[in-house]
N, C-alpha and C. Protein backbone atom coordinates (compact mmCIF):
# COMPACT_ATOMS: atom_id res chain seq x y z
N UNK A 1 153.23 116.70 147.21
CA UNK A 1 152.23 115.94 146.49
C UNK A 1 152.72 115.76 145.05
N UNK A 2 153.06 114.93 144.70
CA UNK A 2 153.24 114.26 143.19
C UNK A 2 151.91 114.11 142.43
N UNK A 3 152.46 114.22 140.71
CA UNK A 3 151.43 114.25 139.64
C UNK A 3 151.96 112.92 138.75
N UNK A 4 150.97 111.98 139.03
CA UNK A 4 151.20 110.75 137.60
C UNK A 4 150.47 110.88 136.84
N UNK A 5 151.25 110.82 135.44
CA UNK A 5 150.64 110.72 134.01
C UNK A 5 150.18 109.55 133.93
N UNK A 6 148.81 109.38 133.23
CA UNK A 6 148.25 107.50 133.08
C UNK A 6 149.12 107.41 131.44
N UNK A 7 149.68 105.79 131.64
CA UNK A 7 150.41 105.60 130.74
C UNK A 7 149.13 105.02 129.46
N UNK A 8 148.19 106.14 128.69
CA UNK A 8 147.31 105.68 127.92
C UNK A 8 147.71 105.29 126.93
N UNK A 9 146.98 104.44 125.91
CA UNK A 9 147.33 103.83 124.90
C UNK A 9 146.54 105.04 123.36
N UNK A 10 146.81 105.80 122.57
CA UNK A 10 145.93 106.29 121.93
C UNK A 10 145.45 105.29 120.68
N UNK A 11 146.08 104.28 120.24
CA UNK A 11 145.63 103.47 119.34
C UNK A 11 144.64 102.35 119.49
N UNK A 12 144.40 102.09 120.45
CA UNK A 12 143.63 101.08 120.63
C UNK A 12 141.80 101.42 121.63
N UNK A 13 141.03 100.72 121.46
CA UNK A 13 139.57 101.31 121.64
C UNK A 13 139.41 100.68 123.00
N UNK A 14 140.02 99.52 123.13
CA UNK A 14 139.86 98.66 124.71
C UNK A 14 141.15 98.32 125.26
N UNK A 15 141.50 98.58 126.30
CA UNK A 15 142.97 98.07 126.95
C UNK A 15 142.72 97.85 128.55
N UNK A 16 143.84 97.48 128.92
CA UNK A 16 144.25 97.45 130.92
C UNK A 16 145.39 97.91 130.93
N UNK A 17 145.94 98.39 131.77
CA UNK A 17 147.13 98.16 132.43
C UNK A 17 146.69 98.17 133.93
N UNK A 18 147.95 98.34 134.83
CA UNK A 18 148.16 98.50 136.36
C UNK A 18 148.68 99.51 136.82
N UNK A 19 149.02 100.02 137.89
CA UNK A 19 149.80 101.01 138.16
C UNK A 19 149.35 101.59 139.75
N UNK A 20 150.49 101.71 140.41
CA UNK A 20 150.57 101.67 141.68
C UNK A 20 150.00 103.38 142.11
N UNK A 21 148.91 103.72 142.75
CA UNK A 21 148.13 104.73 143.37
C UNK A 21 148.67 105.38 144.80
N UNK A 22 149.30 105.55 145.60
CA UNK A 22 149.36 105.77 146.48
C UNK A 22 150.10 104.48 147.50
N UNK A 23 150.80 103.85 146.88
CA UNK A 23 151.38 102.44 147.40
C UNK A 23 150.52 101.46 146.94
N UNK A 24 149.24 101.38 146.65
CA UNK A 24 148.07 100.80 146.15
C UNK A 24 148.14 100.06 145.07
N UNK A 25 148.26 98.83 144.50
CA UNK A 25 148.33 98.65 142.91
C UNK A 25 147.02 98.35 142.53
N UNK A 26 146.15 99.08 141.46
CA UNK A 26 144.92 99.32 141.15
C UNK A 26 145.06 98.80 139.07
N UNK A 27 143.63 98.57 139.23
CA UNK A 27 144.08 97.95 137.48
C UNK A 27 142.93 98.43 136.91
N UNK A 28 143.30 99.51 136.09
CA UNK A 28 142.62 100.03 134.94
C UNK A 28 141.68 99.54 133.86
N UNK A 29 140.38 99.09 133.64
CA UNK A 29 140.02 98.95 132.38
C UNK A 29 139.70 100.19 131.55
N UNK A 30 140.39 100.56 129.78
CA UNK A 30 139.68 101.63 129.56
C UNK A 30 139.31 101.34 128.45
N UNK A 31 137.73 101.85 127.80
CA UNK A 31 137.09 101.50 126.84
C UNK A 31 136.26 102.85 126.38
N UNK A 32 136.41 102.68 124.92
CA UNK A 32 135.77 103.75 124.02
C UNK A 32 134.52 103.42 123.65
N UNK A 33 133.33 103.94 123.71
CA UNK A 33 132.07 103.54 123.20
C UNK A 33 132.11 104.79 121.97
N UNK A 34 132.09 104.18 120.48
CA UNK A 34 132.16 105.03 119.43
C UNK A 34 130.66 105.34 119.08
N UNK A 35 129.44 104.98 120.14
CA UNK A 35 128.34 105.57 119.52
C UNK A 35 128.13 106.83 120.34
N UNK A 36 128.89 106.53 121.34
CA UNK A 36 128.67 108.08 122.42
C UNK A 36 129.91 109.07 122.24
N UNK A 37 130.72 108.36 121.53
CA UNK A 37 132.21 109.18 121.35
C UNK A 37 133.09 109.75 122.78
N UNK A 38 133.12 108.45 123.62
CA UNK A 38 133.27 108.59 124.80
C UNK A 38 134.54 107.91 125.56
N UNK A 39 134.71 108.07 126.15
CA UNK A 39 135.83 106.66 126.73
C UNK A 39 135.28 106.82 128.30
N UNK A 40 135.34 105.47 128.59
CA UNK A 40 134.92 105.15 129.99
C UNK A 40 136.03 104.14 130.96
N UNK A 41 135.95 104.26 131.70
CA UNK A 41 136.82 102.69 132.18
C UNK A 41 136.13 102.44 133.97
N UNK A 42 136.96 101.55 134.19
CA UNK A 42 136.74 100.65 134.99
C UNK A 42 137.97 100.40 136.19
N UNK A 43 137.72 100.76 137.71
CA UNK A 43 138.85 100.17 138.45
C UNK A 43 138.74 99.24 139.13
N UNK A 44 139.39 98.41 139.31
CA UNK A 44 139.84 97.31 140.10
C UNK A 44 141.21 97.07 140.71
N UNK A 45 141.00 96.40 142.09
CA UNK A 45 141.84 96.04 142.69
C UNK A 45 142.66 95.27 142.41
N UNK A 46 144.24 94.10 143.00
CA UNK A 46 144.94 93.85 142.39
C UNK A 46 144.54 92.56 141.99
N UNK A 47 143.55 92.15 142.77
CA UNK A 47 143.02 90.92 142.12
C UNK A 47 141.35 90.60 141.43
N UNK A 48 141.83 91.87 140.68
CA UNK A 48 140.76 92.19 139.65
C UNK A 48 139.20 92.41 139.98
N UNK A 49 139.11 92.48 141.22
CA UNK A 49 137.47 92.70 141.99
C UNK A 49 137.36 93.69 141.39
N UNK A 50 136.37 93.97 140.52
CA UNK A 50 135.79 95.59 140.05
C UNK A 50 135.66 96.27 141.54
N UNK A 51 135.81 97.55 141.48
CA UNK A 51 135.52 98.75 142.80
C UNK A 51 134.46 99.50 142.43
N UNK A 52 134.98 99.74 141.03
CA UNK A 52 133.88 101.26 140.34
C UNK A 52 134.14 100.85 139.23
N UNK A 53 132.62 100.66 138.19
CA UNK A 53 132.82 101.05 136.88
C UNK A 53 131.71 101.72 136.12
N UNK A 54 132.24 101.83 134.99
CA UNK A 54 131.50 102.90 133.96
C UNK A 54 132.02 104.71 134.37
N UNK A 55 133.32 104.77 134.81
CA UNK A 55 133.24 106.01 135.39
C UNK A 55 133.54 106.84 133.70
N UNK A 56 132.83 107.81 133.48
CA UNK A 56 133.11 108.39 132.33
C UNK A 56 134.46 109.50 132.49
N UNK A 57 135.04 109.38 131.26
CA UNK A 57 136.24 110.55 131.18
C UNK A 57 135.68 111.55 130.66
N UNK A 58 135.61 112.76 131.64
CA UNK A 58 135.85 114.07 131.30
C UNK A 58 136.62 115.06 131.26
N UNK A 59 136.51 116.40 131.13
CA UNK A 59 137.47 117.26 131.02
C UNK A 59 137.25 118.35 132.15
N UNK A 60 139.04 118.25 132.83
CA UNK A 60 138.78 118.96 134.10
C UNK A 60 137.71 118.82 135.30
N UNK A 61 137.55 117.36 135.54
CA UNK A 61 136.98 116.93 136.59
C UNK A 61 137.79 115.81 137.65
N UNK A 62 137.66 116.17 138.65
CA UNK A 62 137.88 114.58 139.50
C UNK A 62 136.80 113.85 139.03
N UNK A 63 137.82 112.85 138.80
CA UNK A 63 136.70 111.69 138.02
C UNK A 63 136.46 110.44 139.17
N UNK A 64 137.22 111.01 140.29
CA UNK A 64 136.57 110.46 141.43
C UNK A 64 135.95 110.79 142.55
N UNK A 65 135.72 112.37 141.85
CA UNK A 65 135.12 112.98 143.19
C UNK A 65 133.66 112.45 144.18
N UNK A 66 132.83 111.46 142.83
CA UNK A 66 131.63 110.91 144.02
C UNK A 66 131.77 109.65 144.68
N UNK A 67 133.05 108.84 144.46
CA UNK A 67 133.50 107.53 144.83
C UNK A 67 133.45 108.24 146.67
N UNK A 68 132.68 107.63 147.27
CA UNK A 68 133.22 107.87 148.31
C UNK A 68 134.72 107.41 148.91
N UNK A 69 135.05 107.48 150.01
CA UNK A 69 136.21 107.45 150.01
C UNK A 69 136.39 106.36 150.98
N UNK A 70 135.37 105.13 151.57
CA UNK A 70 135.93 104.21 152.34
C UNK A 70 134.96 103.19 151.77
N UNK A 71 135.19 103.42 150.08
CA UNK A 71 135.02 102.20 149.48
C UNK A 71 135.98 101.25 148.75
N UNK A 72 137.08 101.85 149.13
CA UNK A 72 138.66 101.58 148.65
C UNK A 72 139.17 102.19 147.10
N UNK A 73 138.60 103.34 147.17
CA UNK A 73 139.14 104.25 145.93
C UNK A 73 140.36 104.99 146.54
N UNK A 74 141.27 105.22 145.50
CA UNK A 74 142.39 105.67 145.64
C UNK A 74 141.99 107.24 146.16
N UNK A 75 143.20 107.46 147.27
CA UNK A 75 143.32 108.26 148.19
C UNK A 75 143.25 110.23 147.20
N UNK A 76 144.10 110.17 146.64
CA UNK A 76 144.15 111.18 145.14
C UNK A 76 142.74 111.50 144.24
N UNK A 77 143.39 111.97 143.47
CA UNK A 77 142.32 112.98 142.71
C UNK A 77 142.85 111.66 140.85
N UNK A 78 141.87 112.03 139.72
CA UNK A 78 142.10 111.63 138.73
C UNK A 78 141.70 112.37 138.02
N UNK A 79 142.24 113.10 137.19
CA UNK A 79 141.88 115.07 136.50
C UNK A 79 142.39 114.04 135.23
N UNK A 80 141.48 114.94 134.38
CA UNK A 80 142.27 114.72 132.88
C UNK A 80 142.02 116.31 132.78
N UNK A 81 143.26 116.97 131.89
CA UNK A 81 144.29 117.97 131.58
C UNK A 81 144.32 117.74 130.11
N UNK A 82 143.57 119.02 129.54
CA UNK A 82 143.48 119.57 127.93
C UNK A 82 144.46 120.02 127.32
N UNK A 83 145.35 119.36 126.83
CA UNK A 83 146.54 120.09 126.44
C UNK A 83 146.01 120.46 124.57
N UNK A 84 145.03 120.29 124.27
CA UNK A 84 144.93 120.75 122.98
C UNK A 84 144.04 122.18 122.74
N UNK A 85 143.47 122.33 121.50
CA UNK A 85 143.12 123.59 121.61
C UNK A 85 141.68 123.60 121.95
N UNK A 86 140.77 122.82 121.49
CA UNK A 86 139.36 123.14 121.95
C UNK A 86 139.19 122.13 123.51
N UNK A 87 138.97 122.45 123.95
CA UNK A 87 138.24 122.02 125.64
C UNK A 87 137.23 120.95 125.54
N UNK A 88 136.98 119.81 124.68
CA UNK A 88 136.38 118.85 124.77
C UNK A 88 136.86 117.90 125.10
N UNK A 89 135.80 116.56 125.47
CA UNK A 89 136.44 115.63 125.91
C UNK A 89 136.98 114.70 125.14
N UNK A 90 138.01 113.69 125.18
CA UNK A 90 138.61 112.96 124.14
C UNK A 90 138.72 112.17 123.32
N UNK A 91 138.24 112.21 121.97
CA UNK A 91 138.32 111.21 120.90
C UNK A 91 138.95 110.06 120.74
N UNK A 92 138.76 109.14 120.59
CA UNK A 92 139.09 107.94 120.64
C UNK A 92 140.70 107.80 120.54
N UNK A 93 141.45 108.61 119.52
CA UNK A 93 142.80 108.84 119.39
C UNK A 93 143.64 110.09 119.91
N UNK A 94 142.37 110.92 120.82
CA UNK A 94 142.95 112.13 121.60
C UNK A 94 143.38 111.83 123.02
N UNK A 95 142.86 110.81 123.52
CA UNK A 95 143.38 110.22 124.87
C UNK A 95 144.63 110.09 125.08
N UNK A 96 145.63 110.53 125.65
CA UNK A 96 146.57 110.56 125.87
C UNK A 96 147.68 111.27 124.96
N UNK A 97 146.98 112.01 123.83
CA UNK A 97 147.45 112.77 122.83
C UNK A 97 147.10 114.30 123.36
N UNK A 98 145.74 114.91 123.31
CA UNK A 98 145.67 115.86 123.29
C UNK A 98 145.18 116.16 124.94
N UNK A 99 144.67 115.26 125.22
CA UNK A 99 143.94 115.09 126.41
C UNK A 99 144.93 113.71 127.19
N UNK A 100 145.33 114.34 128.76
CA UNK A 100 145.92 113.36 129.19
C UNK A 100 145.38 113.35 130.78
N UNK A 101 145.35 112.12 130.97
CA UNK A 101 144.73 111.59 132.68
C UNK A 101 146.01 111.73 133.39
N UNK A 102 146.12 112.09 134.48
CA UNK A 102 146.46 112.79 135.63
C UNK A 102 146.20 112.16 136.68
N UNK A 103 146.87 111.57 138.13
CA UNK A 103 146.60 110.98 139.42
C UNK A 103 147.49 112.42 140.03
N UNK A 104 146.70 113.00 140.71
CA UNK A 104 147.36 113.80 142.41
C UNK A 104 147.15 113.24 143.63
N UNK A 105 148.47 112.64 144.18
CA UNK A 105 148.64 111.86 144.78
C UNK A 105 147.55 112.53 146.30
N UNK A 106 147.08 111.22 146.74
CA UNK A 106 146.20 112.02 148.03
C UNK A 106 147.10 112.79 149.12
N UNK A 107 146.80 113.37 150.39
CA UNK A 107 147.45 113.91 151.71
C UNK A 107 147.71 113.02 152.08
């Protein structure tokens, strides 16, 4: 079982990229709401059909654990991993700095 790093952006408050899940190519929206001090995003398929959104980023959770699983969510897990010192979740410029998202590839 393989571990992908999400290639996050820490400078910017709204972005996309893509990136292939399990053979799957799935497309990321991720967005910071600075009144909740939060980042959230959004997945979609390769031709941009939303699947799931508003999923919030936390710390040390599958952040897909209530997606059921034959709604076409990726087969894997999506953990974000605290690499800094306090255990909160990530600041607008801690995303991918102190705090980084994680795919474990499914069975």
């Amino acid at each position: 079982m393989a571990i992908l790093q999400f290639p996050t952006i820490r400078d910017l408050a709204h972005y996309t990229f893509e990136l292939s899940l399990d053979g799957v190519v799935f497309r990321l929206k991720f967005k910071y709401n600075s009144r909740e001090e939060a980042w959230y995003f959004n997945v979609s398929d390769a031709n941009n059909v939303i699947l799931r959104a508003g999923l919030k980023v936390v710390n040390e959770w599958d952040l897909l654990r209530l997606w059921a699983a034959r709604t076409g969510r990726p087969l894997g897990e999506i953990v974000t991993v605290n690499l800094g010192d306090v255990p909160a979740p990530p600041t607008l410029n801690q995303l991918g700095e102190d705090v980084v998202l994680t795919y474990n590839e499914g069975a």
